[in-house]
C-alpha atoms as a PDB file:
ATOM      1  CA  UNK A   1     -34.821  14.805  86.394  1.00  0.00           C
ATOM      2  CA  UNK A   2     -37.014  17.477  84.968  1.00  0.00           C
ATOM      3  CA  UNK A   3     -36.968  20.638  87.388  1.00  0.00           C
ATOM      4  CA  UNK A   4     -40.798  21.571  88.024  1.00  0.00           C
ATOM      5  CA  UNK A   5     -41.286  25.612  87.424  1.00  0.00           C
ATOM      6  CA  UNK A   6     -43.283  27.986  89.374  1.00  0.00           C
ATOM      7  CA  UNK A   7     -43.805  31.382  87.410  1.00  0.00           C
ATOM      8  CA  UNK A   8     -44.907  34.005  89.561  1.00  0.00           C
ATOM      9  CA  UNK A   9     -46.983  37.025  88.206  1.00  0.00           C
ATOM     10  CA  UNK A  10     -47.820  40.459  89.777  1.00  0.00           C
ATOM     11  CA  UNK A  11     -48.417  43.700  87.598  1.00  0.00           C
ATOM     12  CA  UNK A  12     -50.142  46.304  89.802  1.00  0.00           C
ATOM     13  CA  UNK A  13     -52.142  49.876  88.374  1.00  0.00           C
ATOM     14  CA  UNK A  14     -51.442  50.749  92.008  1.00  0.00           C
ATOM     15  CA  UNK A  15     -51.762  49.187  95.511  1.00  0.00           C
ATOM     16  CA  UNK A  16     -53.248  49.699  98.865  1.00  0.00           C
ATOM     17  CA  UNK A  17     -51.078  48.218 102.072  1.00  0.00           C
ATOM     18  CA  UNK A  18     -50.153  44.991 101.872  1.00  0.00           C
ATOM     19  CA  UNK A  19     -51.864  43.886 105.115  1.00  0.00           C
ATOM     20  CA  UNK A  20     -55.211  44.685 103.174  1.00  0.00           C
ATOM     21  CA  UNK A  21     -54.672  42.611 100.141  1.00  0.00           C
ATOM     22  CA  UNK A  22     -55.982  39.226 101.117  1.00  0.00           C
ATOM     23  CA  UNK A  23     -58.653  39.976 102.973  1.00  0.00           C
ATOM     24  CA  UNK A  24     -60.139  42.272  99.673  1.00  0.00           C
ATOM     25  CA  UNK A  25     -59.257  40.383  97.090  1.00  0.00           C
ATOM     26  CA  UNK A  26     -61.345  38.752  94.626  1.00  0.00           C
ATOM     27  CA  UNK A  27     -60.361  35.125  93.361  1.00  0.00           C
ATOM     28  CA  UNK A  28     -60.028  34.719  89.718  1.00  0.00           C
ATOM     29  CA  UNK A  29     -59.686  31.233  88.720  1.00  0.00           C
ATOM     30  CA  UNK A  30     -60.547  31.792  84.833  1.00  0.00           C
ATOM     31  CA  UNK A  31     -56.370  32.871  84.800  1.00  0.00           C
ATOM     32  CA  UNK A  32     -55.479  29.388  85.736  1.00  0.00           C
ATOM     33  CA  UNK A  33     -55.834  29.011  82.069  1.00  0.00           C
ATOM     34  CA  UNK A  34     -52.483  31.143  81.190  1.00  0.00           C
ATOM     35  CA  UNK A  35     -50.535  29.323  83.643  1.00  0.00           C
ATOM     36  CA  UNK A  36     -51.678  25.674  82.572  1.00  0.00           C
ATOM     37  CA  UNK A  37     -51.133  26.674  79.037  1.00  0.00           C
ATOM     38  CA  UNK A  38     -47.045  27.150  79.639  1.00  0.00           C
ATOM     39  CA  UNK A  39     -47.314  24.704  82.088  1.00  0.00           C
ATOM     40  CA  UNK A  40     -46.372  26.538  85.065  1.00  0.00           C
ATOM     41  CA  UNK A  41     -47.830  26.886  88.564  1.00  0.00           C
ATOM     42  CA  UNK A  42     -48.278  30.662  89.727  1.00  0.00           C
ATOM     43  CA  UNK A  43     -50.040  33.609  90.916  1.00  0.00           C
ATOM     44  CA  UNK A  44     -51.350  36.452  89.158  1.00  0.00           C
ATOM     45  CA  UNK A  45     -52.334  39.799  91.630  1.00  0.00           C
ATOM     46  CA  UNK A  46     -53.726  42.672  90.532  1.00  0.00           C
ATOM     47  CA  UNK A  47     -54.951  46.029  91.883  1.00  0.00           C
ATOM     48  CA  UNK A  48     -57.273  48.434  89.631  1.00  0.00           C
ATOM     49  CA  UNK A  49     -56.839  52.076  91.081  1.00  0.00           C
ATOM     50  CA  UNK A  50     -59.710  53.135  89.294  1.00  0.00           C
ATOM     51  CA  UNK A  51     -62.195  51.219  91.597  1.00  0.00           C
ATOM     52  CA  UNK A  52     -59.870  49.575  94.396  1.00  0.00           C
ATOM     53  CA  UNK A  53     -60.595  45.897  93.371  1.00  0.00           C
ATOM     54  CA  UNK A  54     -57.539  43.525  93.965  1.00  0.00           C
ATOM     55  CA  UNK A  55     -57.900  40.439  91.847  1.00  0.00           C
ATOM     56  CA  UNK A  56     -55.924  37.719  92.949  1.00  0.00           C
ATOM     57  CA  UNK A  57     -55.277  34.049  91.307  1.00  0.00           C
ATOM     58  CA  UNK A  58     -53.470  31.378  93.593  1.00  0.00           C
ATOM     59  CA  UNK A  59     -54.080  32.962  96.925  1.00  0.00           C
ATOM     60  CA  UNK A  60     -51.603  30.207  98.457  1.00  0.00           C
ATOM     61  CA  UNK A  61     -49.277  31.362  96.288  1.00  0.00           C
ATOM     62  CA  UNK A  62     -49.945  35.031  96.670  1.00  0.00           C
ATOM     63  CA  UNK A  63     -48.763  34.967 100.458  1.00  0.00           C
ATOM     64  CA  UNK A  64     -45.802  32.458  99.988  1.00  0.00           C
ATOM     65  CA  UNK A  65     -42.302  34.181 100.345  1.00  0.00           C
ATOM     66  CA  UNK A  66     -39.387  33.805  97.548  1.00  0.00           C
ATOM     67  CA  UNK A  67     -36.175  34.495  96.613  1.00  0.00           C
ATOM     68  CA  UNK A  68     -37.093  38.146  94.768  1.00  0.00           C
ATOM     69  CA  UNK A  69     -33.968  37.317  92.822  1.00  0.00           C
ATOM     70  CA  UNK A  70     -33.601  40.219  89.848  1.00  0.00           C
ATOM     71  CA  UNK A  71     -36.748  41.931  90.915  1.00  0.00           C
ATOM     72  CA  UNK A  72     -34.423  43.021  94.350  1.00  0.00           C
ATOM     73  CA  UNK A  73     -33.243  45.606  91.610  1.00  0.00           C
ATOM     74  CA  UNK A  74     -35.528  47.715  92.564  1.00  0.00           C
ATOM     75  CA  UNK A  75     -34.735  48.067  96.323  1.00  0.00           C
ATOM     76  CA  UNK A  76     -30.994  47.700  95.291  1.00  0.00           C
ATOM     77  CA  UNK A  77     -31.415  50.718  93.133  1.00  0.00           C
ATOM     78  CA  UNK A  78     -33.237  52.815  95.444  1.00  0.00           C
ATOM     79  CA  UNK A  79     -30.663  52.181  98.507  1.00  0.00           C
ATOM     80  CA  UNK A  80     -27.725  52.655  96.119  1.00  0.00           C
ATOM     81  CA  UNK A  81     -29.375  56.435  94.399  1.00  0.00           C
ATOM     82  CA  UNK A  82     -30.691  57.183  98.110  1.00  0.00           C
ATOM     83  CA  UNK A  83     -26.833  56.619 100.059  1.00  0.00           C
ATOM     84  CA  UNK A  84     -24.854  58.128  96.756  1.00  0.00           C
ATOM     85  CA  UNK A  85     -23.188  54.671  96.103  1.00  0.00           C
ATOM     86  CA  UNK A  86     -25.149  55.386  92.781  1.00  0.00           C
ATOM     87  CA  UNK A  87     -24.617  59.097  91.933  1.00  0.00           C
ATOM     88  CA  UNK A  88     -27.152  58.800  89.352  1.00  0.00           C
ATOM     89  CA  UNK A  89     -28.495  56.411  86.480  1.00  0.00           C
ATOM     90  CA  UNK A  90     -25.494  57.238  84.024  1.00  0.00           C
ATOM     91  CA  UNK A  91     -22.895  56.234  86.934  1.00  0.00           C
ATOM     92  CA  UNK A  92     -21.028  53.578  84.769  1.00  0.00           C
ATOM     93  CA  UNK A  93     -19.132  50.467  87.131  1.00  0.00           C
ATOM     94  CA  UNK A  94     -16.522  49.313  84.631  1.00  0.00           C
ATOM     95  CA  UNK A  95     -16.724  45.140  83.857  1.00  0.00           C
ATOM     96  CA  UNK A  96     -13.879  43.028  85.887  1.00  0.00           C
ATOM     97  CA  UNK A  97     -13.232  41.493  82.735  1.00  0.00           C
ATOM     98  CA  UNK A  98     -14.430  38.467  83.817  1.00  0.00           C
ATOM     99  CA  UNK A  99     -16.380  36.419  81.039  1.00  0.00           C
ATOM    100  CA  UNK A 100     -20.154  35.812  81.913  1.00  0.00           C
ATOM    101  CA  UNK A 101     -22.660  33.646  79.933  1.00  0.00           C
ATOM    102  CA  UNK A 102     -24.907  36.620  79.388  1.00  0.00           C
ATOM    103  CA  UNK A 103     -22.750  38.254  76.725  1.00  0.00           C
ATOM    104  CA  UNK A 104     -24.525  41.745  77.569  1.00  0.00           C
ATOM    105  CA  UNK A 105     -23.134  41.782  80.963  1.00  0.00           C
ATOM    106  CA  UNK A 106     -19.351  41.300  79.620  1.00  0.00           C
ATOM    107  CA  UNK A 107     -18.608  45.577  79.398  1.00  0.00           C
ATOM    108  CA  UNK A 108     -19.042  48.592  81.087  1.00  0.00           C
ATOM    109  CA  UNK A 109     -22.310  50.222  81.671  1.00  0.00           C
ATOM    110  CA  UNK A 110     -24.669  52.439  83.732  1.00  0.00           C
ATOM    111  CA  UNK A 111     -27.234  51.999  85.786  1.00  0.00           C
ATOM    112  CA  UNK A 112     -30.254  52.551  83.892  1.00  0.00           C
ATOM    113  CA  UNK A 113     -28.730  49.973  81.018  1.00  0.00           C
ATOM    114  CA  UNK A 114     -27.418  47.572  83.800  1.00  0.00           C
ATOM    115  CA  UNK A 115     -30.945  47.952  85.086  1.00  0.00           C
ATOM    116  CA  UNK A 116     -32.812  46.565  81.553  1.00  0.00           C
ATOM    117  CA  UNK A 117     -30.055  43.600  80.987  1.00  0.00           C
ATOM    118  CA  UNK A 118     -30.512  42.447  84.725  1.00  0.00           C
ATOM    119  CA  UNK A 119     -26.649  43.040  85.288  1.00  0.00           C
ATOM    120  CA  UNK A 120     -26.281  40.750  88.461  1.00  0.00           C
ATOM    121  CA  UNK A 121     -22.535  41.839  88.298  1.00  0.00           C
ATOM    122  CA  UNK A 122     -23.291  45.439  88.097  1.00  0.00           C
ATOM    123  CA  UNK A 123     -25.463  45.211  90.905  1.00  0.00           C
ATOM    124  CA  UNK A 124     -23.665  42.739  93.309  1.00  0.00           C
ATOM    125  CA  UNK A 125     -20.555  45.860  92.743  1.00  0.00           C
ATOM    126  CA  UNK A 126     -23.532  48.431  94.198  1.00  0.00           C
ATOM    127  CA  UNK A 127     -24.282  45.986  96.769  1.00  0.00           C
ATOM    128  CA  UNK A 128     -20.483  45.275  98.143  1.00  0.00           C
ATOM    129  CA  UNK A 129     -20.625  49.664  97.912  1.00  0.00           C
ATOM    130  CA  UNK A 130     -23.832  49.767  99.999  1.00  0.00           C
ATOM    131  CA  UNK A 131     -22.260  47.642 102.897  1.00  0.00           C
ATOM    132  CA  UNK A 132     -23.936  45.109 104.982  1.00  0.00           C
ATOM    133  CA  UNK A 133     -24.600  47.456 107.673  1.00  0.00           C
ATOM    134  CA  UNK A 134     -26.323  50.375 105.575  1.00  0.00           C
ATOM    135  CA  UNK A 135     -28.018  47.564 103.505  1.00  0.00           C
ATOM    136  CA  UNK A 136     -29.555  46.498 106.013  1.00  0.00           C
ATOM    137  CA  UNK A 137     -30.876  49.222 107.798  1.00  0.00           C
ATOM    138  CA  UNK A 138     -32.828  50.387 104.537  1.00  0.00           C
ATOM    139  CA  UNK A 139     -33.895  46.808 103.991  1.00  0.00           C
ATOM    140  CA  UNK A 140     -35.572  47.309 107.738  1.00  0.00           C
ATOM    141  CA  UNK A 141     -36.882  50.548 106.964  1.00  0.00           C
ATOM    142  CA  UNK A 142     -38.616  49.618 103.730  1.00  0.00           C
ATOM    143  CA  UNK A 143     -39.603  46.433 105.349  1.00  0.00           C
ATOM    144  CA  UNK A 144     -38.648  44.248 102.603  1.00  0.00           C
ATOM    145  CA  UNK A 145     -40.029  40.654 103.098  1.00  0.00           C
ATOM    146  CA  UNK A 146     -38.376  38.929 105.635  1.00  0.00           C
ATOM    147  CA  UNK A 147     -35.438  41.434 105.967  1.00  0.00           C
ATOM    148  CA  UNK A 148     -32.931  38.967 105.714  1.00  0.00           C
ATOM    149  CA  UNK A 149     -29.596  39.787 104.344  1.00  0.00           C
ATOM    150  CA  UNK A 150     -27.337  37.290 106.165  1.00  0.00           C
ATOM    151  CA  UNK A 151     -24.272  35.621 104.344  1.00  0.00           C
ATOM    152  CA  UNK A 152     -22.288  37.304 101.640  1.00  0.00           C
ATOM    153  CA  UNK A 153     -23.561  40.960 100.775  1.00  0.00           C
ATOM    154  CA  UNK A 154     -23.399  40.368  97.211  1.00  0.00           C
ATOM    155  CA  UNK A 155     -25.746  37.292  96.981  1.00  0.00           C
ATOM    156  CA  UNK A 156     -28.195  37.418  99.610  1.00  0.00           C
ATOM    157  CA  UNK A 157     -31.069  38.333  97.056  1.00  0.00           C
ATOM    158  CA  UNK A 158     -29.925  34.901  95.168  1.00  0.00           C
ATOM    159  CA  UNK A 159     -29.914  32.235  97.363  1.00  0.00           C
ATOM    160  CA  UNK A 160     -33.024  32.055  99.228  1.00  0.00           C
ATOM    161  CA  UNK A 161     -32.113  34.042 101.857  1.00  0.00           C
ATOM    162  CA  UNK A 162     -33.799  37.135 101.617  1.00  0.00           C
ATOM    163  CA  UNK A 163     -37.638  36.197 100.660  1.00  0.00           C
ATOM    164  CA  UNK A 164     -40.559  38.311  99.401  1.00  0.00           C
ATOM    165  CA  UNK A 165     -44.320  36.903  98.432  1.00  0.00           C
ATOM    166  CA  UNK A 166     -45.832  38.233  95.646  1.00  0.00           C
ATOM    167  CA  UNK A 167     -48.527  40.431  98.320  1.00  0.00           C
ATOM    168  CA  UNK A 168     -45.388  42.312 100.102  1.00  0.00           C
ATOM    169  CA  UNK A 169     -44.239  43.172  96.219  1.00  0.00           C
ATOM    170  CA  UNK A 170     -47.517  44.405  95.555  1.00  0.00           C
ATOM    171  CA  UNK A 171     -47.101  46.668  98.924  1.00  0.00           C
ATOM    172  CA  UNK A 172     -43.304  47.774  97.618  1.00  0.00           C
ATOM    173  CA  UNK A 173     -44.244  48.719  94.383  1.00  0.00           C
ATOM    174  CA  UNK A 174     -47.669  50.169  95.050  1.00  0.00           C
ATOM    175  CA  UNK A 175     -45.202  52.478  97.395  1.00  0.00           C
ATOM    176  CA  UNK A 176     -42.612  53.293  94.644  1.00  0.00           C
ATOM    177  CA  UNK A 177     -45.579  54.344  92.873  1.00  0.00           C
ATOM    178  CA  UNK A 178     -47.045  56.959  94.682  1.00  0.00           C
ATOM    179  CA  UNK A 179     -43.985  58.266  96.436  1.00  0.00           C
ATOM    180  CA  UNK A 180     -44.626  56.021  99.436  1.00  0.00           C
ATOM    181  CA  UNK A 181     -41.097  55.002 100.559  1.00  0.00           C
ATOM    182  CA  UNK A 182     -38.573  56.509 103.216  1.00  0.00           C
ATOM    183  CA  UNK A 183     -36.767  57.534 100.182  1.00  0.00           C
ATOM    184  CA  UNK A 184     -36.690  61.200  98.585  1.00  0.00           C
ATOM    185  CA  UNK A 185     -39.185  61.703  95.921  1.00  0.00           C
ATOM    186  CA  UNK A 186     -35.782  62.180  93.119  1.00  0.00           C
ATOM    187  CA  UNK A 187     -34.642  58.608  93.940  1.00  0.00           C
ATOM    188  CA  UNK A 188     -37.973  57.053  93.385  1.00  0.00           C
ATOM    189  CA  UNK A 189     -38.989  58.796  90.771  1.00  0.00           C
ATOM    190  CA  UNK A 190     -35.090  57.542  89.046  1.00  0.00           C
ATOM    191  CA  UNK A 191     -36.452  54.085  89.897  1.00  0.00           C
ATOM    192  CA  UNK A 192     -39.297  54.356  88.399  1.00  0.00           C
ATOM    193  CA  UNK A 193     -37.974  55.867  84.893  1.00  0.00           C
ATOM    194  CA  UNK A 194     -35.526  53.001  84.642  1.00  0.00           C
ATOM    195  CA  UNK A 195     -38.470  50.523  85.231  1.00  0.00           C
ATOM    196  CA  UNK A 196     -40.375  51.910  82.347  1.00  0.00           C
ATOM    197  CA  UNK A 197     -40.451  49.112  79.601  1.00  0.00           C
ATOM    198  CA  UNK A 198     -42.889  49.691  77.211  1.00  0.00           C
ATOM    199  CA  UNK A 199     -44.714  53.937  75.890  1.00  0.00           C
ATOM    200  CA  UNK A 200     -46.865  54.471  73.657  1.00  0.00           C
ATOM    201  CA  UNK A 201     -50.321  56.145  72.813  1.00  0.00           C
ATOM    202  CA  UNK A 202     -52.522  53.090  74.626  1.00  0.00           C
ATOM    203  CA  UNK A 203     -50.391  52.529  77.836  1.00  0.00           C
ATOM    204  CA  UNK A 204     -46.799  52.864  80.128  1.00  0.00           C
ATOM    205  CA  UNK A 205     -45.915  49.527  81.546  1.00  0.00           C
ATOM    206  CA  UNK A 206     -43.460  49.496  83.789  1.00  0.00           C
ATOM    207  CA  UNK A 207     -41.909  46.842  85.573  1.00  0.00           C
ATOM    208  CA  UNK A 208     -38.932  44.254  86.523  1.00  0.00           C
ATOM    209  CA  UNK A 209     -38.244  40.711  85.709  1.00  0.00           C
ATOM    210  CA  UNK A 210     -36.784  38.083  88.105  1.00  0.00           C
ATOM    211  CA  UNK A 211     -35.231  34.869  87.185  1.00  0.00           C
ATOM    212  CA  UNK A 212     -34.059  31.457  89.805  1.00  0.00           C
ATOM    213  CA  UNK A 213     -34.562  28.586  91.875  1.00  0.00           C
ATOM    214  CA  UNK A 214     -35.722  28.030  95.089  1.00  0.00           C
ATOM    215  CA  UNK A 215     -34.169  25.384  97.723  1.00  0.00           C
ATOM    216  CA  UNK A 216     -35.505  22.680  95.749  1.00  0.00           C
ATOM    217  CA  UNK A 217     -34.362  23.774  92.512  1.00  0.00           C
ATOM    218  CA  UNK A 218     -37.358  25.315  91.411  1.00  0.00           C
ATOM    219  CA  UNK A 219     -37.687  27.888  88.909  1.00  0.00           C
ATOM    220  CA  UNK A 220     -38.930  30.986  90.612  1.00  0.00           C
ATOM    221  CA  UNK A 221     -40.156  33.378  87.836  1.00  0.00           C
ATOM    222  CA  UNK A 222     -41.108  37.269  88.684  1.00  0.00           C
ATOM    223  CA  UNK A 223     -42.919  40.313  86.850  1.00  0.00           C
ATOM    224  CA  UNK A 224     -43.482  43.302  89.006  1.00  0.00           C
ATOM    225  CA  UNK A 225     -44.983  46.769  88.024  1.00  0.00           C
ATOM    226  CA  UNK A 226     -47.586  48.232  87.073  1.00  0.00           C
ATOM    227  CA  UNK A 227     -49.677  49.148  84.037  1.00  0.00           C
END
């Protein structure tokens, strides 16, 4: 049987608190069209810092919770730089020599690199380095979705256990981008560099990809950043 997808959508300019977004937001339904043209059902949000409009599509969506899947790179990265388990973005893990279907996971590499290729290995090492208990203490004090990092500390971003909507992702990165979180101002400024995708004259976009399924073996698709 076919799986059904849901592709989920947020690039941010910059955010206010996430407790704001709904009740601003303006509905745009004319982005329906994107989604029904690669037959997907999502959620675009959107925050302009020039004027403070949020622009949401799929407000049902918008305040669901997900598995962040690869987008938890972000936090992962910022808890790993901000307790030393990362000394810094050229701190190479070496591969286990264990053979992966992504063939650009199967070698040694650094963070930033690991960070661009979506290494789930590389980060599930940082993880297991972190430890459950200091995990989740920064988890609490970032107040990361539903700040729920039972089971195995290496996969509890990948199995539905931790959750995020796209609205609380808005309020993370709209945090990361103006210096916002309870981490120092070196880490997230790391995080952000590594999160920078595209530069040239016209514009910086910045931002990470998430890819998996939810209970019902939905695709879950993510973009988060900003522009």
């Amino acid at each position: 049987m076919k799986r059904s997808n849901t592709f989920l959508f947020i690039i941010s300019c910059s955010l206010l608190l996430v407790s704001c977004t709904v009740n601003k937001a303006r509905t745009d339904n004319s982005l329906k069209k994107y989604f029904d043209e690669n037959n997907v059902n999502g959620c675009f949000t959107l925050l302009n810092n020039a004027d403070g409009e949020i622009t949401v599509y799929n407000m049902a969506l918008d305040t669901q919770r997900f598995s962040p899947a690869s987008t938890f790179k972000i936090v992962n990265s910022l808890i790993g730089l901000q307790t030393g388990r990362i000394t810094d973005e050229k701190m190479v893990i070496k591969w286990d020599g264990v053979k992966r279907p992504v063939e650009t996971w199967n070698k040694d590499m650094d963070m930033t690199e690991a960070f661009k290729v979506s290494c789930v290995p590389y980060y599930q090492e940082v993880a297991r380095r972190i430890g459950k208990d200091t995990m989740q203490r920064w988890v609490d004090s970032i107040g990361y979705g539903n700040k729920n990092i039972s089971g195995p500390i290496d996969s509890f971003w990948l199995n539905n256990v931790l959750k995020i909507s796209p609205d609380e992702q808005l309020g993370l990165v709209k945090k990361l981008y103006f210096d916002q979180l309870p981490c120092r101002k070196s880490v997230q400024q790391a995080v952000r560099d590594v999160m920078l995708q595209e530069d040239n004259t016209a514009y910086k976009l910045s931002y990470k990809t998430g890819w998996g399924a939810d209970e019902k073996n939905n695709d879950i698709g993510w973009v988060t950043g900003w522009i």
